[in-house]
N, C-alpha and C. Protein backbone atom coordinates (compact mmCIF):
# COMPACT_ATOMS: atom_id res chain seq x y z
N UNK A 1 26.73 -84.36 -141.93
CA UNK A 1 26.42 -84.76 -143.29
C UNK A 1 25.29 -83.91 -143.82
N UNK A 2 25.75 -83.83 -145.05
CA UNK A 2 24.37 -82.41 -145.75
C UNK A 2 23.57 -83.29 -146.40
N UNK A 3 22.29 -83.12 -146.18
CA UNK A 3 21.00 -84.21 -147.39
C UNK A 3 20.24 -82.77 -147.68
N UNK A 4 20.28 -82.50 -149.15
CA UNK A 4 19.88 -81.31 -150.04
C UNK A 4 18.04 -81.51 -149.43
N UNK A 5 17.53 -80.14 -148.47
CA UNK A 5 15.96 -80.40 -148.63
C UNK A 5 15.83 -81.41 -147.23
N UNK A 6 16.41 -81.67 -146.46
CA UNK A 6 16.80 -82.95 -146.01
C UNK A 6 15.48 -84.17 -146.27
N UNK A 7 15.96 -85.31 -145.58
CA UNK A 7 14.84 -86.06 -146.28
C UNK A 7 13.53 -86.48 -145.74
N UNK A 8 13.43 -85.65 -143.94
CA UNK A 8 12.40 -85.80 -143.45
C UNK A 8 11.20 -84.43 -144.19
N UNK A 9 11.68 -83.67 -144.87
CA UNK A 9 11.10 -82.70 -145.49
C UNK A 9 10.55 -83.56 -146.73
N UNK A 10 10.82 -84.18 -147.47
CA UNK A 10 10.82 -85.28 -148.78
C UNK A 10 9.91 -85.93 -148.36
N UNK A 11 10.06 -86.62 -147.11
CA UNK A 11 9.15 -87.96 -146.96
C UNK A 11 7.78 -87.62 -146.46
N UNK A 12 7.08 -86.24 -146.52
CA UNK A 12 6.23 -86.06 -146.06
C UNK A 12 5.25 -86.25 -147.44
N UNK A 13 5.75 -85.82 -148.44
CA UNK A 13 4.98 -85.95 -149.79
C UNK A 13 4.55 -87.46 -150.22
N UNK A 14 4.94 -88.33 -149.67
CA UNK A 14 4.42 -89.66 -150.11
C UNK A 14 3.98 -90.28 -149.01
N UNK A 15 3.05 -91.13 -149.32
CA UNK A 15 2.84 -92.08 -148.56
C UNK A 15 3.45 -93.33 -147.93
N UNK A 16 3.20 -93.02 -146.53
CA UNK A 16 4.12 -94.13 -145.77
C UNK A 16 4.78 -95.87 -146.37
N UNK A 17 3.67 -96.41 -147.04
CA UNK A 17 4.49 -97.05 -147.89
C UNK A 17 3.15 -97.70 -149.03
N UNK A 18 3.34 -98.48 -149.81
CA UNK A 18 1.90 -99.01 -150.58
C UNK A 18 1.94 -101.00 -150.61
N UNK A 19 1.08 -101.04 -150.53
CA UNK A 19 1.13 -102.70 -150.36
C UNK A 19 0.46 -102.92 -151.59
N UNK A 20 0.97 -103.91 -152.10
CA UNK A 20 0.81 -103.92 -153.77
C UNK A 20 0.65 -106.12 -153.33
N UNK A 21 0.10 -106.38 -154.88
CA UNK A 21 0.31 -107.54 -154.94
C UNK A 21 1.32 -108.29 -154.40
N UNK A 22 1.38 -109.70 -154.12
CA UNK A 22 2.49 -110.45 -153.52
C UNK A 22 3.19 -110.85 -154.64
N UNK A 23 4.23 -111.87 -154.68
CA UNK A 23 4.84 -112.40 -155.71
C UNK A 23 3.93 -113.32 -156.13
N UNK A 24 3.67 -113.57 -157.30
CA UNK A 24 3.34 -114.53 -158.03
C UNK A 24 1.49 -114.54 -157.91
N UNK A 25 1.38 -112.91 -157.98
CA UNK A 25 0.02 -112.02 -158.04
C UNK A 25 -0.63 -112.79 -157.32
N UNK A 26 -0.54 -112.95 -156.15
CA UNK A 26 -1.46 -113.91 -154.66
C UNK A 26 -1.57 -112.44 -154.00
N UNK A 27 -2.80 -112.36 -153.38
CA UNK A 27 -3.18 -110.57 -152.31
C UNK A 27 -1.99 -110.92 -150.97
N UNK A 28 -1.89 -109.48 -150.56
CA UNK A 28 -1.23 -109.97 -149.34
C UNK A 28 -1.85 -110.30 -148.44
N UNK A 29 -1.22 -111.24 -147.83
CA UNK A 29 -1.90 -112.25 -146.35
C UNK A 29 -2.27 -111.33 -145.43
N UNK A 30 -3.10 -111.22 -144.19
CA UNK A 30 -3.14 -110.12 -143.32
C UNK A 30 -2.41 -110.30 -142.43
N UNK A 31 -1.52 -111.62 -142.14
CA UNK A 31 -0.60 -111.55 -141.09
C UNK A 31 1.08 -110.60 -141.94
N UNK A 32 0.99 -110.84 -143.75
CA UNK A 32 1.88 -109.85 -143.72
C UNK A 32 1.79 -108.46 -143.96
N UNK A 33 0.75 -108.08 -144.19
CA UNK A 33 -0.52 -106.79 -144.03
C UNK A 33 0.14 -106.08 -142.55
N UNK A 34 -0.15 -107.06 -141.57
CA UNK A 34 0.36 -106.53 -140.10
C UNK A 34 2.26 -106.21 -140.14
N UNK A 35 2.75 -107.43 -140.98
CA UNK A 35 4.26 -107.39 -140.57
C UNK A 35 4.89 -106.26 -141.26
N UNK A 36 4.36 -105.39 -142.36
CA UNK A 36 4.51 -104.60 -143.24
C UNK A 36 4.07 -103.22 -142.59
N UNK A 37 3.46 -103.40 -142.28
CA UNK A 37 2.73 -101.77 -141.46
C UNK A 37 3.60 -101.64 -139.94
N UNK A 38 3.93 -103.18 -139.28
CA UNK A 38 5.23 -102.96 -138.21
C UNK A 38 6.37 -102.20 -138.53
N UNK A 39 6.77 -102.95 -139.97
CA UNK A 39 8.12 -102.28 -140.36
C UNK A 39 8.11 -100.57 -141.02
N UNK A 40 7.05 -100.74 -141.32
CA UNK A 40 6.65 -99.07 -141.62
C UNK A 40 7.00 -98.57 -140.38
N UNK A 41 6.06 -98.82 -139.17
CA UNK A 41 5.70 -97.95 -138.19
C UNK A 41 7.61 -97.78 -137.59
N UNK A 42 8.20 -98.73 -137.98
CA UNK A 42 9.88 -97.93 -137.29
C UNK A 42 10.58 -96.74 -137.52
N UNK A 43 9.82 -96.24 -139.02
CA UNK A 43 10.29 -95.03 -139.56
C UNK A 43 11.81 -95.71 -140.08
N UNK A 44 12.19 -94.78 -141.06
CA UNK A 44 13.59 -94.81 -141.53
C UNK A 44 14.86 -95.17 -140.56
N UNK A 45 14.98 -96.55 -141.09
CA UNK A 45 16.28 -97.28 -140.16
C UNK A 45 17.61 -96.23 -140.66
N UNK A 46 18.28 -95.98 -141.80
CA UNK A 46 19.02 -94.69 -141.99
C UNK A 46 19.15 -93.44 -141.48
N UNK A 47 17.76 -93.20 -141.32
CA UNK A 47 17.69 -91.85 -140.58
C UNK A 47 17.91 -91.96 -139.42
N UNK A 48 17.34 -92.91 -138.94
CA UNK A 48 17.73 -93.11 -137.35
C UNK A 48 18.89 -93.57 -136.80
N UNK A 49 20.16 -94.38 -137.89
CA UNK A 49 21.11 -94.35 -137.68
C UNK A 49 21.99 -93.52 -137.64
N UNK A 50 21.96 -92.55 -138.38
CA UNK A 50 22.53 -91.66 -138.73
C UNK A 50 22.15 -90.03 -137.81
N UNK A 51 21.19 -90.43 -136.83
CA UNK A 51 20.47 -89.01 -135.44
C UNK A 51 19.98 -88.13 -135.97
N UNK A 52 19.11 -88.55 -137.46
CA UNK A 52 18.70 -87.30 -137.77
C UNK A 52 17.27 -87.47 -137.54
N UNK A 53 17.09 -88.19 -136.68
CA UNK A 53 15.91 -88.32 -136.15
C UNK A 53 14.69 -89.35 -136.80
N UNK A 54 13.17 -89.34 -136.45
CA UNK A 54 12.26 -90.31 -137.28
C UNK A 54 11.95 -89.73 -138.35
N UNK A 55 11.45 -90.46 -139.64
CA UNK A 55 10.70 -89.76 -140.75
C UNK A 55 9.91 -91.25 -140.72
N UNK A 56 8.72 -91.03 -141.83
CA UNK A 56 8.20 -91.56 -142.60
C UNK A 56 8.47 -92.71 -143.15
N UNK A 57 8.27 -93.97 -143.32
CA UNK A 57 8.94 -95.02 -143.87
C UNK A 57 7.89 -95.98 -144.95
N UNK A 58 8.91 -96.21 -145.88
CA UNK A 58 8.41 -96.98 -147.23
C UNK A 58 8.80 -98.26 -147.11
N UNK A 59 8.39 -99.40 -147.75
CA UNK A 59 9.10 -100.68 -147.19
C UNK A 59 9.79 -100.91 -148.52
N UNK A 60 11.22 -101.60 -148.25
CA UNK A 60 12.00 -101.97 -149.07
C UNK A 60 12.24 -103.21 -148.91
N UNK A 61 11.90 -103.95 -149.62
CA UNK A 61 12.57 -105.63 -150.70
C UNK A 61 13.63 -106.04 -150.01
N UNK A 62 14.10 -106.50 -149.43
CA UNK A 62 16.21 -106.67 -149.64
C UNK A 62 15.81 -107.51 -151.03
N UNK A 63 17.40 -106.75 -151.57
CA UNK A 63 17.68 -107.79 -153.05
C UNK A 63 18.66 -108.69 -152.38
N UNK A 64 19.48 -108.65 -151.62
CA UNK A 64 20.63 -109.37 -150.93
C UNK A 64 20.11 -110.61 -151.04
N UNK A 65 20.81 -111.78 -151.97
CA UNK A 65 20.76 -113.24 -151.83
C UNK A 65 19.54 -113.64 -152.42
N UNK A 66 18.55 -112.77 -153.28
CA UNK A 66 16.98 -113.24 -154.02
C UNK A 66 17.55 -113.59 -155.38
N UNK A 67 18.40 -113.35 -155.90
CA UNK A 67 18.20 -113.36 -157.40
C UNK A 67 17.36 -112.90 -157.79
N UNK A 68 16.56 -113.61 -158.90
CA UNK A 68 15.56 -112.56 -159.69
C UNK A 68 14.04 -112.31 -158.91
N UNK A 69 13.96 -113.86 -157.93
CA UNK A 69 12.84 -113.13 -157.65
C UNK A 69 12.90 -112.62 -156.36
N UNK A 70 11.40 -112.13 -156.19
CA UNK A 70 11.55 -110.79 -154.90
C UNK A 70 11.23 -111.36 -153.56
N UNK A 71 11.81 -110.40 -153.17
CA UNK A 71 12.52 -110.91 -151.33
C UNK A 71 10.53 -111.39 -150.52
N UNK A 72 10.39 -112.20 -149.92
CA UNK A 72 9.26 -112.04 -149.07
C UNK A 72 8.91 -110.86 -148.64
N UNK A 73 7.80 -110.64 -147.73
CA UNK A 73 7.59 -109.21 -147.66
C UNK A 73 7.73 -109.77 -146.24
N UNK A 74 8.62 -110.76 -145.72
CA UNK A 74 9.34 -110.61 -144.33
C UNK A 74 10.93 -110.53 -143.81
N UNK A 75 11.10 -110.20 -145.39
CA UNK A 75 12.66 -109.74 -145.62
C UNK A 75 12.69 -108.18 -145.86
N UNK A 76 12.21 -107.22 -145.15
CA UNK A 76 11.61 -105.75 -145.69
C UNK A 76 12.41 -104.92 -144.45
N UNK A 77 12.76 -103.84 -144.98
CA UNK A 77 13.50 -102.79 -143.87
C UNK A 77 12.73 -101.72 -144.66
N UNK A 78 12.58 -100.59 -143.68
CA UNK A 78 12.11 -99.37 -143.74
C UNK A 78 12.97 -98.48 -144.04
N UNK A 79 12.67 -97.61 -144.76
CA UNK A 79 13.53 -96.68 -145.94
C UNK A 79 12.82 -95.24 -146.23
N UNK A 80 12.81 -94.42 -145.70
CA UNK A 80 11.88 -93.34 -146.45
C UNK A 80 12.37 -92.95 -147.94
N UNK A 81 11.78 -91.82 -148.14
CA UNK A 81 11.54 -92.13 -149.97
C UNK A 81 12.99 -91.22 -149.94
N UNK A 82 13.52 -90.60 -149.38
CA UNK A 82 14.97 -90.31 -149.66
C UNK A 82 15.75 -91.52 -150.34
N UNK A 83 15.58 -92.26 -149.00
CA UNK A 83 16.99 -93.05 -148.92
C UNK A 83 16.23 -94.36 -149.85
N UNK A 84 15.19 -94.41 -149.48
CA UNK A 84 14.91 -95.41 -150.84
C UNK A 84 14.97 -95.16 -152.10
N UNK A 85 14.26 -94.17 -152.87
CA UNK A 85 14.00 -94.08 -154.41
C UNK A 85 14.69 -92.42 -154.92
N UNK A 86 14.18 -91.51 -154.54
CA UNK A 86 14.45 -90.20 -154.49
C UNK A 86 15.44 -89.36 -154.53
N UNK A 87 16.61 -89.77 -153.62
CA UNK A 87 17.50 -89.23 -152.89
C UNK A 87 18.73 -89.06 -153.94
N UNK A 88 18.89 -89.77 -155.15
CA UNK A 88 20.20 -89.71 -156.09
C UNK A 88 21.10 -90.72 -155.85
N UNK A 89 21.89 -90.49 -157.10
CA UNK A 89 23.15 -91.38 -156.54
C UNK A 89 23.66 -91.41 -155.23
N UNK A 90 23.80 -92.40 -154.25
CA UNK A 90 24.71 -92.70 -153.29
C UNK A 90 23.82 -92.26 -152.10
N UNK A 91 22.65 -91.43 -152.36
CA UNK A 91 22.01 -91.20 -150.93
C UNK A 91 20.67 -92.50 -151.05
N UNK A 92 19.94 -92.85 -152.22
CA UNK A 92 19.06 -93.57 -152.27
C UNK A 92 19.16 -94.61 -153.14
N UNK A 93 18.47 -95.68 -152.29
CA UNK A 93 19.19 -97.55 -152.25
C UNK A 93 18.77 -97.54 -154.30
N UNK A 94 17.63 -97.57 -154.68
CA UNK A 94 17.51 -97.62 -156.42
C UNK A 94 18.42 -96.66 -156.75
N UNK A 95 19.02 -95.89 -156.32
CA UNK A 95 19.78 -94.92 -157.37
C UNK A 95 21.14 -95.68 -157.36
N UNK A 96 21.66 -96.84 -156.90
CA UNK A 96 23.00 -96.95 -156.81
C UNK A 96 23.22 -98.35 -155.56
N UNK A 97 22.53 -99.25 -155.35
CA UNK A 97 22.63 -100.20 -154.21
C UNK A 97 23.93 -100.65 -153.98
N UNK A 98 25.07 -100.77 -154.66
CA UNK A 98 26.10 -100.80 -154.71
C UNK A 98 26.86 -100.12 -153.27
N UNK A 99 26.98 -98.44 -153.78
CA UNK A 99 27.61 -97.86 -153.65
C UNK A 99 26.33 -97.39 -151.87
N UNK A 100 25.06 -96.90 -151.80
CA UNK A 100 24.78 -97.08 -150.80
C UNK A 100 24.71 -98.43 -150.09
N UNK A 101 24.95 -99.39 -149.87
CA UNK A 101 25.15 -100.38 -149.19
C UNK A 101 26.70 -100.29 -148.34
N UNK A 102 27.75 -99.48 -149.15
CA UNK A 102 28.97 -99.03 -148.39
C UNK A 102 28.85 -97.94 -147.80
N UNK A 103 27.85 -96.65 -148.00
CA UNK A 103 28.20 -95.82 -147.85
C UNK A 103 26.89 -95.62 -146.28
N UNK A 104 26.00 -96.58 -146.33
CA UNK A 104 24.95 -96.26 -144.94
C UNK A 104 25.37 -97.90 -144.22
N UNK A 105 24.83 -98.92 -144.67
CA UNK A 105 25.10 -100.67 -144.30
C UNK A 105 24.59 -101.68 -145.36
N UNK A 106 24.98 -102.83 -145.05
CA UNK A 106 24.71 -103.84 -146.13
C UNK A 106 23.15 -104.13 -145.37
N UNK A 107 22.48 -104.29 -146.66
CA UNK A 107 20.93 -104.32 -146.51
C UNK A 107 20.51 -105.53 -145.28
N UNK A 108 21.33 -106.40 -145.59
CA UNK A 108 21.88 -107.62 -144.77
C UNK A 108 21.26 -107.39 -143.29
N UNK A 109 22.63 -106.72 -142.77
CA UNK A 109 22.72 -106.01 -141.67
C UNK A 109 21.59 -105.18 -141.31
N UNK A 110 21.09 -104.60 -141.98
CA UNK A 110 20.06 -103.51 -141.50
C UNK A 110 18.52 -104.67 -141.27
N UNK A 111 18.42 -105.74 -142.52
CA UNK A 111 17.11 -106.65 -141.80
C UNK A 111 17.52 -106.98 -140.48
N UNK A 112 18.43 -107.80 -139.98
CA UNK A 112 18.88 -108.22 -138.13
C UNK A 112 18.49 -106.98 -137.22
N UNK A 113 18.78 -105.60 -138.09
CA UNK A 113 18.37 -104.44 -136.82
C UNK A 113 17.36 -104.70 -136.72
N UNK A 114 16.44 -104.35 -138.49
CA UNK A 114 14.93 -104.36 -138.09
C UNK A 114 14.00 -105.61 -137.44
N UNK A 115 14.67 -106.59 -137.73
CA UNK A 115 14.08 -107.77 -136.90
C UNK A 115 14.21 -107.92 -135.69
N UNK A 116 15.20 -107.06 -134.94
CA UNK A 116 15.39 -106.67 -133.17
C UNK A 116 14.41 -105.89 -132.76
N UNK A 117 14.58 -104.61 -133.72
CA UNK A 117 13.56 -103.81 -133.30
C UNK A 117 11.84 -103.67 -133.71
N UNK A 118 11.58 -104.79 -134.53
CA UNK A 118 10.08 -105.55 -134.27
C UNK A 118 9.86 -106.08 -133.42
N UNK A 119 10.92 -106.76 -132.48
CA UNK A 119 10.71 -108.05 -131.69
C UNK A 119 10.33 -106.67 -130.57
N UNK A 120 11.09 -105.90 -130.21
CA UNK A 120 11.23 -104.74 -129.22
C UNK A 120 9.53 -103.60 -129.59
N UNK A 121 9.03 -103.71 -130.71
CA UNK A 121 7.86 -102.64 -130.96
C UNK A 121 6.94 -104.15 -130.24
N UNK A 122 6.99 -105.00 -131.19
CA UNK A 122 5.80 -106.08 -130.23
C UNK A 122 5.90 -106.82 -128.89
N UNK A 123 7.01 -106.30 -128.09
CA UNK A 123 6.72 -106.74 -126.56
C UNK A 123 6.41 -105.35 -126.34
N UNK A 124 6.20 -104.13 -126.63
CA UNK A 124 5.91 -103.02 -126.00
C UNK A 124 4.49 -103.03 -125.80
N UNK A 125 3.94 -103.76 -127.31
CA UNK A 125 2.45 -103.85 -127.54
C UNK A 125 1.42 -104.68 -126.76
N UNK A 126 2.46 -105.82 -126.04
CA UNK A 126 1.63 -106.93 -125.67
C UNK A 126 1.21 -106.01 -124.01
């Protein structure tokens, strides 16, 4: 598969991810301060599905099943800025969630990975 620039070249220009207000403008908690910088530290669940190795990771929302308002920040999968914002139609999740949700996995699916492979980064830690 061709990614124009690829996107571990991309994800070096931004920052790993930004922690911004919570919903309903409350600061973030430091236990999700910690759960947010876990899911960072996995690097891009896409990229790594796909063997193109680790990059950089931004945290992404799932919209899957929120309606309008926004997902907890313990509903979050890691995305570098390709495959999250950047990347265009069909390679990055804002350009088209639709059509990438068929074309990499349903966002769904990808929180259960990342929630395996937190459980797997924090028994490494203990």
């Amino acid at each position: 598969m061709w990614l124009p620039a690829g996107p571990a070249a991309q994800c070096n220009r931004v920052p790993a991810h930004r922690l911004e207000m919570a919903a309903e403008g409350s600061e973030v908690t430091k236990a999700e301060r910690q759960h947010l910088d876990d899911v960072a530290q996995l690097g891009c669940i896409v990229c790594r599905n796909l063997d193109l190795g680790e990059t950089p990771a931004e945290i992404h929302h799932i919209r899957t099943r929120q309606g309008l308002k926004r997902a907890s920040h313990y509903d979050t999968i890691p995305l570098c800025p390709y495959h999250h914002r950047i990347g265009g139609y069909g390679e990055a999740f804002h350009a088209g969630p639709e059509i990438w949700q068929r074309k990499y996995c349903p966002e769904i699916v990808l929180l259960k990975q990342t929630r395996i492979e937190l459980r797997q980064l924090r028994e490494l830690k203990v």
